[in-house]
Protein backbone atom coordinates (compact mmCIF):
# COMPACT_ATOMS: atom_id res chain seq x y z
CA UNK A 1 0.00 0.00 0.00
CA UNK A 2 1.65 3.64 -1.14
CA UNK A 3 2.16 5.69 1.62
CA UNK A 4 3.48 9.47 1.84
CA UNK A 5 5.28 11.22 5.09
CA UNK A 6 5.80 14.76 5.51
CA UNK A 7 8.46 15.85 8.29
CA UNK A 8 7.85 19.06 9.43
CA UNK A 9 9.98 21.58 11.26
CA UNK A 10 12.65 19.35 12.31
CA UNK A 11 16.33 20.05 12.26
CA UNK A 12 17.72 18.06 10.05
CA UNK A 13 21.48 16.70 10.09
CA UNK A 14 23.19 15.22 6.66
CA UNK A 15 26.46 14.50 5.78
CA UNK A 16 26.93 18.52 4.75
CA UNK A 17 24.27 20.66 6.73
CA UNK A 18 22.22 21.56 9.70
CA UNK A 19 19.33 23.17 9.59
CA UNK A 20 15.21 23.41 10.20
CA UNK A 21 13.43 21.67 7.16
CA UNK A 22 11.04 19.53 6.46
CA UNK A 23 11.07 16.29 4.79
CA UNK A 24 8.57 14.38 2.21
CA UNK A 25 8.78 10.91 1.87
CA UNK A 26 6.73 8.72 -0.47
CA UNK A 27 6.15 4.54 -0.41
CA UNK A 28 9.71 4.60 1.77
CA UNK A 29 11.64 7.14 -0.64
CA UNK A 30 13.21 10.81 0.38
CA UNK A 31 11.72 12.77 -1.96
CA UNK A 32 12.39 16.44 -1.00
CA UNK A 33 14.19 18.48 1.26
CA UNK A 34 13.93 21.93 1.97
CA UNK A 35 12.31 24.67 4.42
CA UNK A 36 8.59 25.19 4.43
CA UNK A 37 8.06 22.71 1.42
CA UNK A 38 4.55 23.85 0.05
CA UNK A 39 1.45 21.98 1.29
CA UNK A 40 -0.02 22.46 -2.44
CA UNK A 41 2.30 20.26 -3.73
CA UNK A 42 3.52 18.17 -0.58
CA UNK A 43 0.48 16.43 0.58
CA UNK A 44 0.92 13.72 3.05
CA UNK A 45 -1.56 11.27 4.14
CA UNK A 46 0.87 10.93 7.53
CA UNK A 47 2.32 14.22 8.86
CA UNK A 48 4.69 14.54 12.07
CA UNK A 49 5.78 18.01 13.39
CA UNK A 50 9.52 17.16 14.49
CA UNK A 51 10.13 20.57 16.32
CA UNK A 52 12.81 20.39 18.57
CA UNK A 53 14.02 17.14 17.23
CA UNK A 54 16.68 15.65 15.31
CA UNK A 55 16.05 13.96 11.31
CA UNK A 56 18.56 12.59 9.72
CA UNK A 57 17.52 11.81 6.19
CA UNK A 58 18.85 8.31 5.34
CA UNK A 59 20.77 7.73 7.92
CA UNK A 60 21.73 4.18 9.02
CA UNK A 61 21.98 2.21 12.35
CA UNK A 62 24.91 -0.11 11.77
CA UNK A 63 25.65 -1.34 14.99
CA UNK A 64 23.40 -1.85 18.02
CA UNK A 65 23.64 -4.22 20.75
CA UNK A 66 20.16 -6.01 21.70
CA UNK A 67 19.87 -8.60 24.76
CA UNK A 68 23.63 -8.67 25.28
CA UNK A 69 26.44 -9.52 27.84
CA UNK A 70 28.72 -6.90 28.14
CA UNK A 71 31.14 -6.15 31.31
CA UNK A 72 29.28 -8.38 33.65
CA UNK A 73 25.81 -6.69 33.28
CA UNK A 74 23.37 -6.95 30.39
CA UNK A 75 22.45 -4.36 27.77
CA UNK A 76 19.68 -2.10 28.52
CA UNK A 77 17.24 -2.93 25.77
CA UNK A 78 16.06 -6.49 24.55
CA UNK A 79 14.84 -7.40 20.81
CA UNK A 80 11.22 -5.80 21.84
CA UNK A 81 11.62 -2.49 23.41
CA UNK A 82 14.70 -1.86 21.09
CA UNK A 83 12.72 -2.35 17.99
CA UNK A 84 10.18 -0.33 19.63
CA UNK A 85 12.19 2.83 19.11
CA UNK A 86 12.80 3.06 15.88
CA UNK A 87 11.86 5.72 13.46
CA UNK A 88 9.15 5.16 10.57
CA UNK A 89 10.85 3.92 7.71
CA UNK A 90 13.98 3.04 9.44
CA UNK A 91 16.84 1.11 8.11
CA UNK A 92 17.89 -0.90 11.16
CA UNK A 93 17.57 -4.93 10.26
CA UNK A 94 18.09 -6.53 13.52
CA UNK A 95 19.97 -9.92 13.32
CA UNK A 96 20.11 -12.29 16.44
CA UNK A 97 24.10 -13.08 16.95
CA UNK A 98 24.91 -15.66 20.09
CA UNK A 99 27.62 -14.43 22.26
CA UNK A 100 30.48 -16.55 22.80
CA UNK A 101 32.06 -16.49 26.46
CA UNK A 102 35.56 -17.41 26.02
CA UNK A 103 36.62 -21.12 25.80
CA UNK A 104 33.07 -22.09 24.74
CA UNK A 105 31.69 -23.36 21.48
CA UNK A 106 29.08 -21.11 19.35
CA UNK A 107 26.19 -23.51 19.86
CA UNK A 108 26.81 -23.38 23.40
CA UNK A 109 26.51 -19.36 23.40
CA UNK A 110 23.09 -19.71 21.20
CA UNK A 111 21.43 -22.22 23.88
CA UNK A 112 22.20 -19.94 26.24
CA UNK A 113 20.81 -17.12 24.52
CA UNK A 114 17.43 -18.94 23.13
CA UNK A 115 16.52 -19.83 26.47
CA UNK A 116 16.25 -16.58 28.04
CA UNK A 117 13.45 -15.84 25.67
């Protein structure tokens, strides 16, 4: 089902600028950039004001950890309430990776982790 997104008012961080802009999406796609885009020709069916908040057009999670050991304690979020967080058309593909304590095989590390579910 096509789907358009209009941004509005957010400040909006790429590789080159920072300013307040808005941004029009359609079925998943950046389509235009720019301050006060005109509602004539921008019409969304889903609108968010983003005042006061950070949009960064295209930009890419790469690395997030998700129901992990780390330094004796556990990361903060789990697969749920870390999906739960992310923006609308986001590019973040989560991928469930067992963690290997030293001197133990893989499959060991990915029973452990299957059972806490």
């Amino acid at each position: 089902m096509p789907m358009s997104l209009l941004i509005r008012n957010g400040r909006v961080i790429t590789a080159s600028d920072d300013y307040v802009a808005d941004v029009y999406c359609e079925n998943g796609t950046i389509i235009a950039i720019g301050r006060d885009l005109p509602s004539h020709r921008f019409q969304a069916e889903r609108e968010i004001d983003a005042s006061g908040q950070y949009v960064m057009p295209g930009g890419i999670d790469v690395h997030t950890h998700l129901d992990m050991p780390f330094g004796g304690t556990m990361s903060s979020d789990d697969f749920e309430t870390g999906r739960s967080v992310e923006p609308p058309a986001s590019s973040t593909s989560p991928s469930s990776t067992a963690a290997r304590r030293c001197a133990t095989r893989w499959t060991g590390g990915w029973r452990r982790h299957r059972a806490r579910r």
